[in-house]
N, C-alpha and C. Protein backbone atom coordinates (compact mmCIF):
# COMPACT_ATOMS: atom_id res chain seq x y z
N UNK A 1 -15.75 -1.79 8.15
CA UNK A 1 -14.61 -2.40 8.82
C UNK A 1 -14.12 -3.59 8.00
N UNK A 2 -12.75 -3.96 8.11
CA UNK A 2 -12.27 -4.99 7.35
C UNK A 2 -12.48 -5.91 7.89
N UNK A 3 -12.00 -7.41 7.22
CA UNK A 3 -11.94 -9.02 7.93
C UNK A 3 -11.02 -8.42 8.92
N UNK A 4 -9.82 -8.23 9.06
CA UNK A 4 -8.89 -8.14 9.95
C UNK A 4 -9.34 -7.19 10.79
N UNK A 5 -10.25 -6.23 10.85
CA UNK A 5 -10.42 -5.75 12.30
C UNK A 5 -12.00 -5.95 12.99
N UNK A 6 -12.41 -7.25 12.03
CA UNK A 6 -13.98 -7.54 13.09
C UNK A 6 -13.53 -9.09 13.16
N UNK A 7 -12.29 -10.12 12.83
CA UNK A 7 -12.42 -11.46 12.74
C UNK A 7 -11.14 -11.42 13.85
N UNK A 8 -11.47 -12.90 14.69
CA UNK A 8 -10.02 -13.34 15.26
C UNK A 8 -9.30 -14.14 14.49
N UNK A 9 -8.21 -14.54 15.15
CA UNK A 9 -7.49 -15.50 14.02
C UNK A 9 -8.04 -16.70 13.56
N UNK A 10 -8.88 -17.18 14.80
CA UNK A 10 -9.02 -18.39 14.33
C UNK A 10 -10.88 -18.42 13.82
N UNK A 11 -11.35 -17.26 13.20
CA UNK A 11 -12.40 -17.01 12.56
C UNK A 11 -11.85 -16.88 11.42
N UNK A 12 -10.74 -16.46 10.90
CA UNK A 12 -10.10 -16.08 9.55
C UNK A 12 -10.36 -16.98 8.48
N UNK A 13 -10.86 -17.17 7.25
CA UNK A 13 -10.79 -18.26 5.58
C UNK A 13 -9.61 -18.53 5.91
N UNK A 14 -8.80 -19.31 5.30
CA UNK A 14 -7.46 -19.78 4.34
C UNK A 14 -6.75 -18.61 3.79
N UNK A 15 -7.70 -17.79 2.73
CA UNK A 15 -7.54 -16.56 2.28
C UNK A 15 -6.90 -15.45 3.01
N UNK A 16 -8.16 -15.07 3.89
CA UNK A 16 -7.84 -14.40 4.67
C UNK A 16 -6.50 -14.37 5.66
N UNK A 17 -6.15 -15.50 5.90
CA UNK A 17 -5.14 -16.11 7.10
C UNK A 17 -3.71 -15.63 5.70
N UNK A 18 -3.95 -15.74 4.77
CA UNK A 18 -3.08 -15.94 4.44
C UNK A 18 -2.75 -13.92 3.58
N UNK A 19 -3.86 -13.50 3.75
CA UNK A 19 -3.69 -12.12 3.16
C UNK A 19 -2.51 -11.15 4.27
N UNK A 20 -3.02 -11.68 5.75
CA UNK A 20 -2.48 -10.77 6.64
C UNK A 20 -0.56 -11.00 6.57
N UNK A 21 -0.69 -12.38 6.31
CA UNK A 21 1.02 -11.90 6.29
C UNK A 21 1.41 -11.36 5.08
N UNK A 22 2.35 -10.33 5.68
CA UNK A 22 3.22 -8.94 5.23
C UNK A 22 4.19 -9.39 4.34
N UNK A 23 5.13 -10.74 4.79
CA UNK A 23 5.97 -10.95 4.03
C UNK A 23 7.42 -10.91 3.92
N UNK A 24 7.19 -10.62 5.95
CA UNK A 24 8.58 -10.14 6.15
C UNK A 24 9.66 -11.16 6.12
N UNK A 25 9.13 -12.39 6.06
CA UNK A 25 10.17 -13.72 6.24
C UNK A 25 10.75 -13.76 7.57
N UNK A 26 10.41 -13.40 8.63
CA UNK A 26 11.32 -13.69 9.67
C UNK A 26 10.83 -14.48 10.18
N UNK A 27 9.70 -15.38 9.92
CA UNK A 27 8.98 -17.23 10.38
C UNK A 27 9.96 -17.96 9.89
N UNK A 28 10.93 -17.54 8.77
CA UNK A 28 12.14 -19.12 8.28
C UNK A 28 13.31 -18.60 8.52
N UNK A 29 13.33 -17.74 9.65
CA UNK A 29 14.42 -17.77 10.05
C UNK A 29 14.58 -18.59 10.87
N UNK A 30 15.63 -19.41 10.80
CA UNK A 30 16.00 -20.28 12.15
C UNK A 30 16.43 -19.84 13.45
N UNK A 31 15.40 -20.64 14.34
CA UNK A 31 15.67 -20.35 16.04
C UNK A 31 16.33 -21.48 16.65
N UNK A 32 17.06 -21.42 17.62
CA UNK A 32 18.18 -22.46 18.29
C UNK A 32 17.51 -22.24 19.55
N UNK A 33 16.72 -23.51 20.44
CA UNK A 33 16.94 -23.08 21.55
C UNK A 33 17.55 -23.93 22.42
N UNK A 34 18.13 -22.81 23.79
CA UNK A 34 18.93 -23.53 24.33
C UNK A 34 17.91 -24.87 25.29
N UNK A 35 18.75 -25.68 25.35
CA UNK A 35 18.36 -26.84 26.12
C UNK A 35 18.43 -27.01 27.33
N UNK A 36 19.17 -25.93 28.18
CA UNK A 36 18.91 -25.91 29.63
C UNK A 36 17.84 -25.05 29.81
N UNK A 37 17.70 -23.91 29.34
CA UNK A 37 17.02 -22.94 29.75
C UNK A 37 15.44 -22.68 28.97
N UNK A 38 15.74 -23.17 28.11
CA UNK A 38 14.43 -23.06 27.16
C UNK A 38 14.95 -21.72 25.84
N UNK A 39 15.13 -20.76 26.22
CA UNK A 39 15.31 -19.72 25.93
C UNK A 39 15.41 -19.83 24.28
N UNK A 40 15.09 -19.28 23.25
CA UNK A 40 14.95 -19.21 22.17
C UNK A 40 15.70 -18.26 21.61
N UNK A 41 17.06 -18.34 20.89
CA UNK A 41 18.06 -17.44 20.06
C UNK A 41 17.24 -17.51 18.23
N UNK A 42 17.04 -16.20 18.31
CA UNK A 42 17.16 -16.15 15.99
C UNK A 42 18.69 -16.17 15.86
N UNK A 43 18.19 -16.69 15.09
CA UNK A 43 19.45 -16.31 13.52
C UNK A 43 18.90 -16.10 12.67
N UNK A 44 20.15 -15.08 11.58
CA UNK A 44 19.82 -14.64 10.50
C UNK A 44 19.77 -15.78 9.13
N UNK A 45 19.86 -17.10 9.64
CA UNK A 45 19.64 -18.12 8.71
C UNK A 45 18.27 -18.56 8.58
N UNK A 46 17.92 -18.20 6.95
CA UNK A 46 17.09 -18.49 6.07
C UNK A 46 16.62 -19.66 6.12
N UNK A 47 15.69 -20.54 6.36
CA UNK A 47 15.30 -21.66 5.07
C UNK A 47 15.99 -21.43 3.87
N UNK A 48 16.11 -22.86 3.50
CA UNK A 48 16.32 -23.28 2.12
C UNK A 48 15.56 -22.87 1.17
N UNK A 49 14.56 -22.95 1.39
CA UNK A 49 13.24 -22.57 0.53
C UNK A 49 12.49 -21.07 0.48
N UNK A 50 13.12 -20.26 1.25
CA UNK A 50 12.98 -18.88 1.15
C UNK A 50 13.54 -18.17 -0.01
N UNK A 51 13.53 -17.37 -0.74
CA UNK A 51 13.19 -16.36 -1.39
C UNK A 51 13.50 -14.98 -1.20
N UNK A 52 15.14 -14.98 -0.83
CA UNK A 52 15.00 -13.96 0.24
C UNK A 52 15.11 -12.59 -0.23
N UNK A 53 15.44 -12.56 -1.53
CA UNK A 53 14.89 -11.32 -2.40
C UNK A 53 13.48 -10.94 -2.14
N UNK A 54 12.63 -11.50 -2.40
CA UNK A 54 11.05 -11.27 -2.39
C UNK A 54 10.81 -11.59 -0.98
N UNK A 55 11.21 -12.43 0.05
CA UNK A 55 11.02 -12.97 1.48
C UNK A 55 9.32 -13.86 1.10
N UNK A 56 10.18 -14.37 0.25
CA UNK A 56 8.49 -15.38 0.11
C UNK A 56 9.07 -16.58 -0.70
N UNK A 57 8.29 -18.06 0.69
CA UNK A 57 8.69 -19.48 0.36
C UNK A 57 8.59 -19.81 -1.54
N UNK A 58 9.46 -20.48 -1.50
CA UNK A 58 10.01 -21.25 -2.78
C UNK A 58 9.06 -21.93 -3.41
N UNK A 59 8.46 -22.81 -2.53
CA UNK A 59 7.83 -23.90 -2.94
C UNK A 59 6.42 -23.75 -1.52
N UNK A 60 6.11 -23.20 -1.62
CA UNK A 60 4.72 -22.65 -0.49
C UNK A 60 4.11 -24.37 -0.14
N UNK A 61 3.15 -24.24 -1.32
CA UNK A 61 2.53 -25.21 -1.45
C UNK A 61 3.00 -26.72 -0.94
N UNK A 62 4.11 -27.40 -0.79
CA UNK A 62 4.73 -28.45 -0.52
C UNK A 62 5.92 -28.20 0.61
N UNK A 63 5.86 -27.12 1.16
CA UNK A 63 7.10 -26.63 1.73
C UNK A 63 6.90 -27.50 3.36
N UNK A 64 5.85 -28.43 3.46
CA UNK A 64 5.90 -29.34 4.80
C UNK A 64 6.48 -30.92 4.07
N UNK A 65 6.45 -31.15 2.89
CA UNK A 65 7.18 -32.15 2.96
C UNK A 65 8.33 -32.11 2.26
N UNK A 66 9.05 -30.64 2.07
CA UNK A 66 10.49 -30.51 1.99
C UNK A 66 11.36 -29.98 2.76
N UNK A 67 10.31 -29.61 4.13
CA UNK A 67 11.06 -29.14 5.36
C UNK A 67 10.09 -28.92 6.84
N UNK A 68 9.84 -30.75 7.09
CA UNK A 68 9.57 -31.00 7.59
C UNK A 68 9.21 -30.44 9.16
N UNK A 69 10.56 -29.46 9.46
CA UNK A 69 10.09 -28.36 11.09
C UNK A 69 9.44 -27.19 10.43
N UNK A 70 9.09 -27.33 9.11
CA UNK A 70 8.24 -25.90 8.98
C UNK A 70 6.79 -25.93 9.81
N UNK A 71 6.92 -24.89 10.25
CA UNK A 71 5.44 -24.62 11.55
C UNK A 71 4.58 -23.83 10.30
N UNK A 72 3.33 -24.56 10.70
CA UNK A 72 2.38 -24.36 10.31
C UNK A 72 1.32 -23.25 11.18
N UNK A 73 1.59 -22.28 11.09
CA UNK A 73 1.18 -21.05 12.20
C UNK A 73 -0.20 -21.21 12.44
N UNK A 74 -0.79 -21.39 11.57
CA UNK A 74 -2.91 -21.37 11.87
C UNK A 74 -3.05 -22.57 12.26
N UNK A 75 -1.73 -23.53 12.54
CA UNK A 75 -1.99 -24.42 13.89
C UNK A 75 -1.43 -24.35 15.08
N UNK A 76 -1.28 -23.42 15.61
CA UNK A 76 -0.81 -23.05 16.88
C UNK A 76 -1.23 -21.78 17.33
N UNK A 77 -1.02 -21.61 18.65
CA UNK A 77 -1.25 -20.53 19.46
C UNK A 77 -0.24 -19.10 19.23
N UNK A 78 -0.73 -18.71 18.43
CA UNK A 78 0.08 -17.15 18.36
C UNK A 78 0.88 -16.50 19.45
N UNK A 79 0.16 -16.60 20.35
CA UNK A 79 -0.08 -15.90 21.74
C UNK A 79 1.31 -16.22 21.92
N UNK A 80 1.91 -17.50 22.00
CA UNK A 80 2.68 -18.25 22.86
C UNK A 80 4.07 -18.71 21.84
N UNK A 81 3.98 -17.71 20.84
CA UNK A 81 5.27 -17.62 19.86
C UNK A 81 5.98 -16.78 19.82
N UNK A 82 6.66 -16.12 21.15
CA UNK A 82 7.16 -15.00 21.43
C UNK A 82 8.20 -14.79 20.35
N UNK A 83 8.86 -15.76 19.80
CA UNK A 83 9.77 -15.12 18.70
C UNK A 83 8.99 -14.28 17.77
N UNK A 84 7.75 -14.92 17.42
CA UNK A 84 7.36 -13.51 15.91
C UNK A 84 7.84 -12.52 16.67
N UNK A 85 7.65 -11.62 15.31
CA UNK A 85 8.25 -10.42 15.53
C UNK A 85 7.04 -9.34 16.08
N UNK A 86 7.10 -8.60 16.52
CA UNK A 86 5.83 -7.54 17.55
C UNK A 86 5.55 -6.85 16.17
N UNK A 87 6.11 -6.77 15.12
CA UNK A 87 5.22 -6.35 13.72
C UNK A 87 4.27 -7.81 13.05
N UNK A 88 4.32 -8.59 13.63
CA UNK A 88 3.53 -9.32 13.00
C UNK A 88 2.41 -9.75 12.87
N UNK A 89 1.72 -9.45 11.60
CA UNK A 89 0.28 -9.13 11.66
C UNK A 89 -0.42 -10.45 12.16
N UNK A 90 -0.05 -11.45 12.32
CA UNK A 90 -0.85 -12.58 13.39
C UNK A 90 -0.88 -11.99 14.96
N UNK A 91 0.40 -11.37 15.15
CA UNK A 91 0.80 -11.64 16.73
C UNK A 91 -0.11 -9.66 16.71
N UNK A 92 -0.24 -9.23 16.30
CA UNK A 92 -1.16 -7.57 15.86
C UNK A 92 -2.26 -7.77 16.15
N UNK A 93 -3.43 -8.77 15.35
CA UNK A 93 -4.23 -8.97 15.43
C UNK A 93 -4.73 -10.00 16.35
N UNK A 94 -4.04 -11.21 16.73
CA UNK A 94 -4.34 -11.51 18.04
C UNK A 94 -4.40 -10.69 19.42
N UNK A 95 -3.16 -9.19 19.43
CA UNK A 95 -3.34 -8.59 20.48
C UNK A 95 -4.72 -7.51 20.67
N UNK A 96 -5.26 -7.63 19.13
CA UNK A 96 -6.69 -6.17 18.74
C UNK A 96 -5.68 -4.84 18.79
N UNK A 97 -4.43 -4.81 18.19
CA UNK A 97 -3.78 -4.34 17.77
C UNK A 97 -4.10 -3.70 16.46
N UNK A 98 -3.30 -2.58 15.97
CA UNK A 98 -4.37 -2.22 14.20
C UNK A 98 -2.83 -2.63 13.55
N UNK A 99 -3.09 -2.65 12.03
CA UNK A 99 -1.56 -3.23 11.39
C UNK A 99 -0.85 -2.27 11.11
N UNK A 100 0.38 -1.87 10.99
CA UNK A 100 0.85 -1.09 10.76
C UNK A 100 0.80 -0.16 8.82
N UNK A 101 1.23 0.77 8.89
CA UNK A 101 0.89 1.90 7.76
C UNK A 101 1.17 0.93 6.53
N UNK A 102 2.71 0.32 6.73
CA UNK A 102 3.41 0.07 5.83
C UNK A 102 3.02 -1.57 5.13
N UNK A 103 1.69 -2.35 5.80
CA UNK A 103 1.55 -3.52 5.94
C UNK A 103 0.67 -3.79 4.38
N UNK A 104 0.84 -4.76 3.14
CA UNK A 104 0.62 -4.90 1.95
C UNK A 104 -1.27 -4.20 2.55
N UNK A 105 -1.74 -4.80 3.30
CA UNK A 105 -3.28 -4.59 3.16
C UNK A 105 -4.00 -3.15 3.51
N UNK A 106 -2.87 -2.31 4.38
CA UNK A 106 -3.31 -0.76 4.50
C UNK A 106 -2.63 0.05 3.45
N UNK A 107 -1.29 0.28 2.92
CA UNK A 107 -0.62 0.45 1.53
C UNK A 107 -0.85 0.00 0.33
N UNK A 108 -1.59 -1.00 -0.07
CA UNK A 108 -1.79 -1.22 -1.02
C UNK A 108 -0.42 -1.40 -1.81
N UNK A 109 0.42 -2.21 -1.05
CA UNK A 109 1.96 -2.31 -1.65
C UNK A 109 2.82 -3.28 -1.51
N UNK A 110 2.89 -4.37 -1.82
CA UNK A 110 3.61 -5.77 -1.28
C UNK A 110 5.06 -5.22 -1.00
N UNK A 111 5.54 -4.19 -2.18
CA UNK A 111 6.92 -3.80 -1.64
C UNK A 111 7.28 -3.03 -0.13
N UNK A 112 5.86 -2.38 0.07
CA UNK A 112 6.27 -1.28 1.00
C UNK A 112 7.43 -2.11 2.42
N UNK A 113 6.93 -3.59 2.64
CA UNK A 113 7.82 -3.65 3.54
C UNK A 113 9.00 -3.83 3.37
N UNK A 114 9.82 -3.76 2.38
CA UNK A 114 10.87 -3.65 1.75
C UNK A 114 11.65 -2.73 2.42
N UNK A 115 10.71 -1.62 1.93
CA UNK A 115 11.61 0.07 2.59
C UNK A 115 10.84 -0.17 3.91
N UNK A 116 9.91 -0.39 4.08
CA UNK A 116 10.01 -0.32 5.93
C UNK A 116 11.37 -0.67 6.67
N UNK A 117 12.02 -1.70 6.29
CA UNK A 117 13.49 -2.29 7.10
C UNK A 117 12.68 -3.39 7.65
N UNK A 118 11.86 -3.79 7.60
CA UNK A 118 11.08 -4.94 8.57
C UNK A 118 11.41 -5.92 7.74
N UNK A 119 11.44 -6.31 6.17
CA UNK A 119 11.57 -7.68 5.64
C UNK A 119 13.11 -8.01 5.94
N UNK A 120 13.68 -9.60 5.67
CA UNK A 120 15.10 -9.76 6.23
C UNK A 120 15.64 -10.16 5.20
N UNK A 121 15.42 -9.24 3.86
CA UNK A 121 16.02 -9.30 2.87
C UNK A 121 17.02 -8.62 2.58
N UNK A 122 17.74 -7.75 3.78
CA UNK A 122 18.99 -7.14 3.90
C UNK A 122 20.06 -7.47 4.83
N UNK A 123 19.43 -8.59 5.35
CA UNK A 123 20.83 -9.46 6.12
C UNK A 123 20.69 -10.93 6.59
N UNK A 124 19.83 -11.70 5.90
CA UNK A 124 19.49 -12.81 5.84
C UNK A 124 20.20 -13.79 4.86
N UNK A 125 20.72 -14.87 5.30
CA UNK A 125 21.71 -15.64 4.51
C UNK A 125 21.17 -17.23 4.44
N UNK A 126 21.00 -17.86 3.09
CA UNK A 126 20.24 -18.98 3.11
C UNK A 126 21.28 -20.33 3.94
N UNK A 127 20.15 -21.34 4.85
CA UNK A 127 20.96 -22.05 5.20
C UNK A 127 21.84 -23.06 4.27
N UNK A 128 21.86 -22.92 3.12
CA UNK A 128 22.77 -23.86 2.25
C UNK A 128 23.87 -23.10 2.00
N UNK A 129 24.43 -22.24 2.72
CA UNK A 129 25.39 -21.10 2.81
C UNK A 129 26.14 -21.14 4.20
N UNK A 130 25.56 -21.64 4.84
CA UNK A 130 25.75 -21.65 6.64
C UNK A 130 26.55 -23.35 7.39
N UNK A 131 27.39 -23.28 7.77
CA UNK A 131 27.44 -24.33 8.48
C UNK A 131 27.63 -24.58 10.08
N UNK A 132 27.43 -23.50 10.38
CA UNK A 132 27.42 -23.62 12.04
C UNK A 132 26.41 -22.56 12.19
N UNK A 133 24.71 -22.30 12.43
CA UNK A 133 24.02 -21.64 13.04
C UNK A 133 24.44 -21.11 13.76
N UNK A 134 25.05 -21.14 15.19
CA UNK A 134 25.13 -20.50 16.11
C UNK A 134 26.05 -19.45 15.43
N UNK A 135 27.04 -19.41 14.88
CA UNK A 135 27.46 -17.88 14.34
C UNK A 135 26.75 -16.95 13.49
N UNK A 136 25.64 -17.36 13.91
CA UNK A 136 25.07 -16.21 13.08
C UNK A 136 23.40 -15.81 13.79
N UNK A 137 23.68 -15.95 15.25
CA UNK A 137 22.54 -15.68 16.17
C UNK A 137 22.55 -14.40 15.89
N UNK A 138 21.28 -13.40 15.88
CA UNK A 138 21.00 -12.25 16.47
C UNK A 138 20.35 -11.77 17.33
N UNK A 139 20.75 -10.47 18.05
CA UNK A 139 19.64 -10.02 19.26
C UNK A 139 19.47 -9.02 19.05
N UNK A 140 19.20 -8.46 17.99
CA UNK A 140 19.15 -7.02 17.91
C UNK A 140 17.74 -6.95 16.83
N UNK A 141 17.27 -8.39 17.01
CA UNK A 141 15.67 -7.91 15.75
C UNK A 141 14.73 -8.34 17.16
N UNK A 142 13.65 -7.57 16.91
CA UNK A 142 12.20 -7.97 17.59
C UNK A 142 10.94 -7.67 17.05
C-alpha cells in the first residue's frame, strides 16, 4: 500500500503533503465571498504568481511573503474548504477516497492532468490582466 492510502493528512512528511497535489491550480484561483451570506463565488482569476501554462506557483518557495492571503493548506482543516475542488487529492484523501486514474502519482504523468480538463490552464486569466473580479465569477467548476 502507498503513503497516500495507509497515512492521513495530517500524518503526511512535507514531501509527501506535497507529492499528492496534482497540480490543477484551482487553490489560486480567487474566491469572493459574499459578506451577507458567507457564501463563497470562484473566479477564473489566477494569482499573480501562478504559472498557468504548467498550473504551478512562480515563486513556491516565498509565495507567503509575495502574496500574503496565500493559504497555506497543511494548516487548515480540509474538511471545511468546500471550495477545493471534489478532485482534490487533499479533500480525496481526507474523505478515504482513492485518487483518481489521471492523478501524477497513479499515471506516472505530471501532464496527464492537462488532458484530464481538471487543470485551469484552459480558461484561467492572471490577476494582473483583471480589474474587476466579479466579472469573471464561475459556477460551472466543482
Amino acid at each position: 500500500m502507498t503513503f497516500w492510502q495507509t497515512k492521513s493528512l495530517d500524518e503526511l512528511s512535507p514531501e509527501e503533503w506535497e507529492a499528492l497535489c496534482d497540480g490543477c491550480g484551482r487553490c489560486c484561483l480567487h474566491k469572493l465571498e459574499d459578506e451577507d451570506s458567507g457564501d463563497i463565488a470562484l473566479t477564473r482569476v489566477a494569482c499573480r504568481l501562478l504559472d498557468i501554462t504548467n498550473c504551478r506557483c512562480g515563486n513556491y518557495a516565498q509565495r507567503f511573503q509575495h502574496v500574503p492571503d496565500c493559504l497555506d493548506l497543511r494548516k487548515q482543516k480540509v474538511s471545511e474548504l468546500t471550495w477545493l475542488p471534489k478532485t482534490c487529492a487533499y479533500r480525496l484523501i481526507d474523505k478515504g477516497l482513492p485518487l483518481p486514474d489521471w492523478h501524477p502519482l497513479i499515471s506516472g504523468n505530471n501532464h496527464a492532468i492537462q488532458s484530464s480538463g481538471v487543470s485551469v490552464a484552459s480558461f484561467a486569466v492572471s490577476e494582473t490582466d483583471v480589474d474587476d473580479f466579479e466579472d469573471f465569477i464561475i459556477d460551472w467548476l466543482s
